[in-house]
Protein backbone atom coordinates (compact mmCIF):
# COMPACT_ATOMS: atom_id res chain seq x y z
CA UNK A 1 -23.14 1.79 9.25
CA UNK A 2 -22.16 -1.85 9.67
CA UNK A 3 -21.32 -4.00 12.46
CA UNK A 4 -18.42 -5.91 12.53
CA UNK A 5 -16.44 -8.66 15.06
CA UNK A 6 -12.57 -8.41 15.36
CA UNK A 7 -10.53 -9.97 17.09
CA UNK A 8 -7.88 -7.72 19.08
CA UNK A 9 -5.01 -8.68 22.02
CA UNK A 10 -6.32 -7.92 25.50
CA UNK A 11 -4.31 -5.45 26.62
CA UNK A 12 -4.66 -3.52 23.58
CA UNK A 13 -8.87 -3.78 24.29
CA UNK A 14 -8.13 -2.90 27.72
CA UNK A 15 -5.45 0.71 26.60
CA UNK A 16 -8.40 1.54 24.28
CA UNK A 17 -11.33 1.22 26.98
CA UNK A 18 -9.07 3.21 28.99
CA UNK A 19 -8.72 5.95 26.66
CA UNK A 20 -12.37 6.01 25.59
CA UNK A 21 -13.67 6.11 29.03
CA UNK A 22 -11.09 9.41 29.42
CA UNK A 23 -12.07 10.97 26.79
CA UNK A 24 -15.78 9.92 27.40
CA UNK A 25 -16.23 8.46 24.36
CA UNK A 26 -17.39 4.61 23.69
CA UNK A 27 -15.41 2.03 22.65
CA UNK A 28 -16.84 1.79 19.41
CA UNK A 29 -16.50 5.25 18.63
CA UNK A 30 -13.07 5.44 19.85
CA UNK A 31 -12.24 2.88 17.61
CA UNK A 32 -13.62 3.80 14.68
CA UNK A 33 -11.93 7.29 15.03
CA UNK A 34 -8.40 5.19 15.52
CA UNK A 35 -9.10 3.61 12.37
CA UNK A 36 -10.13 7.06 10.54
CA UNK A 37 -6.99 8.93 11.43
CA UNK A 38 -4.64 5.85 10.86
CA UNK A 39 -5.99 5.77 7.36
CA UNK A 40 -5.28 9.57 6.94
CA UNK A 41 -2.06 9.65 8.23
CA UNK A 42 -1.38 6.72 5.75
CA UNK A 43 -2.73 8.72 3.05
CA UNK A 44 -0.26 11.63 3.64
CA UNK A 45 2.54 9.35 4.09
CA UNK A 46 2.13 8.05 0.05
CA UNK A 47 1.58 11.94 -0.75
CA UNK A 48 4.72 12.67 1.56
CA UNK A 49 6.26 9.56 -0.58
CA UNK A 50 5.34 10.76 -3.99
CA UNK A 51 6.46 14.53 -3.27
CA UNK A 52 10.08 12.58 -2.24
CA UNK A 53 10.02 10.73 -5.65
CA UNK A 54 9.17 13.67 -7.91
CA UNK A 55 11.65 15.80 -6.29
CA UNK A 56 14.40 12.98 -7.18
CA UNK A 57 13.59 12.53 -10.62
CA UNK A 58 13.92 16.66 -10.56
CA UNK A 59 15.29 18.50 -7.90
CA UNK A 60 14.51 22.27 -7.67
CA UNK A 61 17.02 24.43 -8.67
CA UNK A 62 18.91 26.89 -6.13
CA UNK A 63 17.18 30.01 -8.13
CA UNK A 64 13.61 28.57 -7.34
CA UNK A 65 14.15 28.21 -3.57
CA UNK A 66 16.53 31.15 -2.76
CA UNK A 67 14.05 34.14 -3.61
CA UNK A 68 12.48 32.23 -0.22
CA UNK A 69 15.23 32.29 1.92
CA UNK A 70 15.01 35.72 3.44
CA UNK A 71 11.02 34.82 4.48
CA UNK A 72 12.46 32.03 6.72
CA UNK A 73 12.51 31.98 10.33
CA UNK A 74 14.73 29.73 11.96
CA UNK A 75 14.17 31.48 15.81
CA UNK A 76 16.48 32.24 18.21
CA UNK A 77 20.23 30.94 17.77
């Protein structure tokens, strides 16, 4: 585990020790979780991105998708 200094706006400091004190967690905890899921959801938006751009360069055809069709719910009209 390291220790680091950052520098961060003071409202922002103040919305986080807000939220850590509600979820009675500390501030250094809370922030290291922030930083944990941001780089997650990062990582699923280049998967997400790479899915979109192998789907361009070949596009599935209606016959691979359609045996599917009756197994989807769409819910109440």
């Amino acid at each position: 585990m390291e220790t680091i200094q950052l520098t961060i706006e003071e409202s922002l400091l103040a919305e986080a020790e807000q939220t850590a004190r509600s979820l009675e967690m500390s501030r250094s905890d809370f922030i290291e979780e922030a930083v944990e899921r941001d780089l997650r959801q990062r990582e699923i938006i280049a998967m997400e991105r790479k899915h979109a751009q192998g789907y361009a360069r070949q596009p599935q055809a209606s016959d691979e998708v359609g045996e599917w069709e009756s197994e989807q719910e769409w819910g109440e009209p």
